[in-house]
Protein backbone atom coordinates (compact mmCIF):
# COMPACT_ATOMS: atom_id res chain seq x y z
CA UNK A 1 18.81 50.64 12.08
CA UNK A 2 19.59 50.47 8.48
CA UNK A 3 16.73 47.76 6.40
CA UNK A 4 18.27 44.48 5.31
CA UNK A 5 18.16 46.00 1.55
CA UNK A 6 20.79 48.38 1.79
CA UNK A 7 23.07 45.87 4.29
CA UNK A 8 22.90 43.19 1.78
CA UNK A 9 21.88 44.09 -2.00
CA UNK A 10 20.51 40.94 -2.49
CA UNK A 11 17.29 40.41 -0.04
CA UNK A 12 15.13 40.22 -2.51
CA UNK A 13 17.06 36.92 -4.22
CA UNK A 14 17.13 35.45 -0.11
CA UNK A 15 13.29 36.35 0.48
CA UNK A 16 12.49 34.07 -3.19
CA UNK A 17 14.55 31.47 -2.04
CA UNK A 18 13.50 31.10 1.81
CA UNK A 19 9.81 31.55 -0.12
CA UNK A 20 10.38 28.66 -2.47
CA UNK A 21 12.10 26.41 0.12
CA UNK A 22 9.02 26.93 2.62
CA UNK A 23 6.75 26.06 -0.97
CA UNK A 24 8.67 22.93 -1.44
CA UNK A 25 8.70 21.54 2.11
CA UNK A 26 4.28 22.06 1.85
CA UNK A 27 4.55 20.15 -1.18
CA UNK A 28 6.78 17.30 0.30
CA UNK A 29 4.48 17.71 3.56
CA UNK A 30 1.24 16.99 1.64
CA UNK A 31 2.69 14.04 -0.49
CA UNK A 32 3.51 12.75 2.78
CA UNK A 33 0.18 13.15 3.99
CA UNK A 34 -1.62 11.45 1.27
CA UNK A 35 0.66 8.54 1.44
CA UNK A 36 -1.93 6.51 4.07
CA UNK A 37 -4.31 6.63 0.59
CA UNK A 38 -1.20 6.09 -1.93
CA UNK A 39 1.77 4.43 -0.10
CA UNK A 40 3.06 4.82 -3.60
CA UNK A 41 4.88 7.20 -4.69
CA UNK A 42 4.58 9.31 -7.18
CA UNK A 43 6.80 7.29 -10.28
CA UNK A 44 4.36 4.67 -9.28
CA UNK A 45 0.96 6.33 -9.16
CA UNK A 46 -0.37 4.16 -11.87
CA UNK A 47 -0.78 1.73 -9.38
CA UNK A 48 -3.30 4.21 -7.75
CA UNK A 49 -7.11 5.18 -8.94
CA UNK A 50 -8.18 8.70 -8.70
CA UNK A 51 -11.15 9.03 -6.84
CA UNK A 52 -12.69 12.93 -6.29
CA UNK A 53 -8.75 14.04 -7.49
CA UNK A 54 -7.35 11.89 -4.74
CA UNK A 55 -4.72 9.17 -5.57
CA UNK A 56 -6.31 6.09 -3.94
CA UNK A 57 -4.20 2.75 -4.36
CA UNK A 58 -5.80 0.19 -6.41
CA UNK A 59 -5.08 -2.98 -4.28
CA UNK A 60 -6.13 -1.44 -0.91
CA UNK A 61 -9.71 -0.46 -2.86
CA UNK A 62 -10.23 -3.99 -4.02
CA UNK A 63 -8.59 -5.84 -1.03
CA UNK A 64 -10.14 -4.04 2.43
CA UNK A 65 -13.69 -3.57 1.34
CA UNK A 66 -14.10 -7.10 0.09
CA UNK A 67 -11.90 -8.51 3.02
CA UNK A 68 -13.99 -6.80 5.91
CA UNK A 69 -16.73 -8.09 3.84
CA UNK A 70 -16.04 -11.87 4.16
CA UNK A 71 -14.39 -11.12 7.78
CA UNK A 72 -18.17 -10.10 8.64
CA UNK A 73 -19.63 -12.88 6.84
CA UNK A 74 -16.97 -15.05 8.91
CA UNK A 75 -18.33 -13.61 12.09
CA UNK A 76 -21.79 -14.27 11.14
CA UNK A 77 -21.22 -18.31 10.55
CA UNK A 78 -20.79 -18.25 6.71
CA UNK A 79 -18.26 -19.05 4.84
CA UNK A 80 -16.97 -20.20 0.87
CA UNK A 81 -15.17 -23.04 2.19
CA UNK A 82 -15.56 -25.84 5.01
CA UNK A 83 -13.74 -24.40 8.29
CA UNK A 84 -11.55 -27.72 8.21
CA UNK A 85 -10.48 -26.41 5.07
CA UNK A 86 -9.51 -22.61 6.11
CA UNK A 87 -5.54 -23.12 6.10
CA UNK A 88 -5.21 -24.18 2.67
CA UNK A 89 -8.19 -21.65 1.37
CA UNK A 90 -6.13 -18.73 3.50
CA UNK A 91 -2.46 -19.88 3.00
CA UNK A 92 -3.18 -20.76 -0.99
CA UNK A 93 -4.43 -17.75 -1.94
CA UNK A 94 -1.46 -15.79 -0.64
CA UNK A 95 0.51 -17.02 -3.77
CA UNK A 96 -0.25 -15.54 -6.26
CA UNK A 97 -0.58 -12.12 -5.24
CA UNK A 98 2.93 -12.66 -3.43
CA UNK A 99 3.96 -13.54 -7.07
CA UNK A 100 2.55 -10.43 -9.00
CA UNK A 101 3.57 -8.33 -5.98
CA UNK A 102 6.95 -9.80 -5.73
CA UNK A 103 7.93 -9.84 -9.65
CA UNK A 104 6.66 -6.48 -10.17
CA UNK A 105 8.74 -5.28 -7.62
CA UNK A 106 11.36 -7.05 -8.86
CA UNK A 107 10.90 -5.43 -12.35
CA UNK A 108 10.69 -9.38 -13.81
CA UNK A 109 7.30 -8.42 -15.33
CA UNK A 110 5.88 -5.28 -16.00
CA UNK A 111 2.70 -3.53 -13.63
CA UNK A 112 -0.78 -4.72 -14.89
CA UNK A 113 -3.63 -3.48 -12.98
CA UNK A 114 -5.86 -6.52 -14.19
CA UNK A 115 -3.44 -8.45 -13.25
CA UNK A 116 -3.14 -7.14 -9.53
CA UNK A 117 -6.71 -7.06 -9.14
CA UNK A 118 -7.42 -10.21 -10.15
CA UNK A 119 -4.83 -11.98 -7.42
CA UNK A 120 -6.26 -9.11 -5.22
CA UNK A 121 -9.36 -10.54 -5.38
CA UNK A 122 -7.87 -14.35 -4.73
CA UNK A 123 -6.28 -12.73 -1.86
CA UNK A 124 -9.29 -11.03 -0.47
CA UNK A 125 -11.76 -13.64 1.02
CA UNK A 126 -8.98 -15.34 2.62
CA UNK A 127 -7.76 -12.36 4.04
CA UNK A 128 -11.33 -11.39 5.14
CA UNK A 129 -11.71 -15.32 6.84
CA UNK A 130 -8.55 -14.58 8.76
CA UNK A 131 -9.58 -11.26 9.87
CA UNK A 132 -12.98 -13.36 11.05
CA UNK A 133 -10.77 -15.58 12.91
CA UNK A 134 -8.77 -13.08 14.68
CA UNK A 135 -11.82 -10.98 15.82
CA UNK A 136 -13.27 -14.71 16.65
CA UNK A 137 -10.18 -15.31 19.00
CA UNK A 138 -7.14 -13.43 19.34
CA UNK A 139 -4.12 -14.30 17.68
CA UNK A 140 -5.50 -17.11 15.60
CA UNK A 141 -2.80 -18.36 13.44
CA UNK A 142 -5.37 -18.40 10.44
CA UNK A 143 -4.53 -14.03 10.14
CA UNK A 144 -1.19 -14.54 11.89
CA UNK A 145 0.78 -16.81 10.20
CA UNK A 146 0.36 -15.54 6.71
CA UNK A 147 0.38 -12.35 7.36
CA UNK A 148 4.27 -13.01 9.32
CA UNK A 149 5.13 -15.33 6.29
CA UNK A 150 3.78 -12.78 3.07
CA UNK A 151 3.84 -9.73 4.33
CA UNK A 152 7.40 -9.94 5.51
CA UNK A 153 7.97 -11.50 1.66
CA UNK A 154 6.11 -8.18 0.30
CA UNK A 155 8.45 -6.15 2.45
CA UNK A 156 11.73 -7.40 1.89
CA UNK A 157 10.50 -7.14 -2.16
CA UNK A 158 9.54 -3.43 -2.11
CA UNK A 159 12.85 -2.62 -0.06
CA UNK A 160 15.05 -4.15 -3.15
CA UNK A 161 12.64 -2.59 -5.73
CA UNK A 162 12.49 0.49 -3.99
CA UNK A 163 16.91 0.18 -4.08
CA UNK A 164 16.39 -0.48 -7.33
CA UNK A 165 13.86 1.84 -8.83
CA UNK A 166 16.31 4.49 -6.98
CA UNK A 167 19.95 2.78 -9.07
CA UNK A 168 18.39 3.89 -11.94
């Protein structure tokens, strides 16, 4: 049986290529992989913070670890507000960081990390008091309802930036 090199003269040219495609489907494969630490990709990585040369995003680094914080403080009987006061100290908060989320998105203003981590932090401790409620009793509508009102907001926005950012 004759080797491929004298069948076809140019093996060599379809061994690079099938070399390079198997390189570039890695590289998409591992950018996929470090979206659960990103979920940004990669014309947006300034929205991220590189921790031991790992794109980690801001928001998630300021909003988990301070909301798990309060949703333990929650558990444990102590919280910022009055409990008769928890919709308006959850629901409020939601705002503004639906704004910057939304308009940045949007491409109305421009991406300021000081910006998203201060309504991060707004967001946080009500966040953090809904998760208390929730682990409190299941399907509280203190996590439930802003999370189905916001984060259906935050989706439909980063579907028509993400439409946009793509027009261009």
């Amino acid at each position: 049986m004759a080797h491929p090199e004298t069948v076809d003269g140019d093996f060599e040219t379809r061994f690079d290529a099938a070399v390079a495609e198997v390189l570039e489907r890695r590289a998409e494969e591992a950018g996929r992989r470090a979206m659960w630490r990103t979920h940004h990709h990669p014309d947006q990585y300034e929205r991220c913070a590189v921790i031991a040369g790992r794109r980690c995003c801001r928001r998630c680094l300021t909003l988990y670890p301070v909301a798990f914080l309060f949703a333990g403080l929650t558990l444990a009987g102590w919280s910022l507000w009055p409990e008769d006061l928890d919709l308006w100290f959850i629901w409020l908060p939601c705002i503004p960081a639906t704004v910057d989320f939304v308009t940045d998105q949007l491409r109305i203003v421009r991406y300021s990390a000081r910006r998203q981590f201060l309504t991060t932090l707004l967001l946080a401790p009500a966040l953090g008091r809904g998760i208390g409620h929730e682990l409190d009793d299941s399907f509280s509508w203190e996590l439930w309802g802003p999370v189905l009102v916001f984060c259906t907001i935050w989706f439909f926005a980063a579907i028509e930036g993400n439409r946009r950012r793509a027009a261009d």
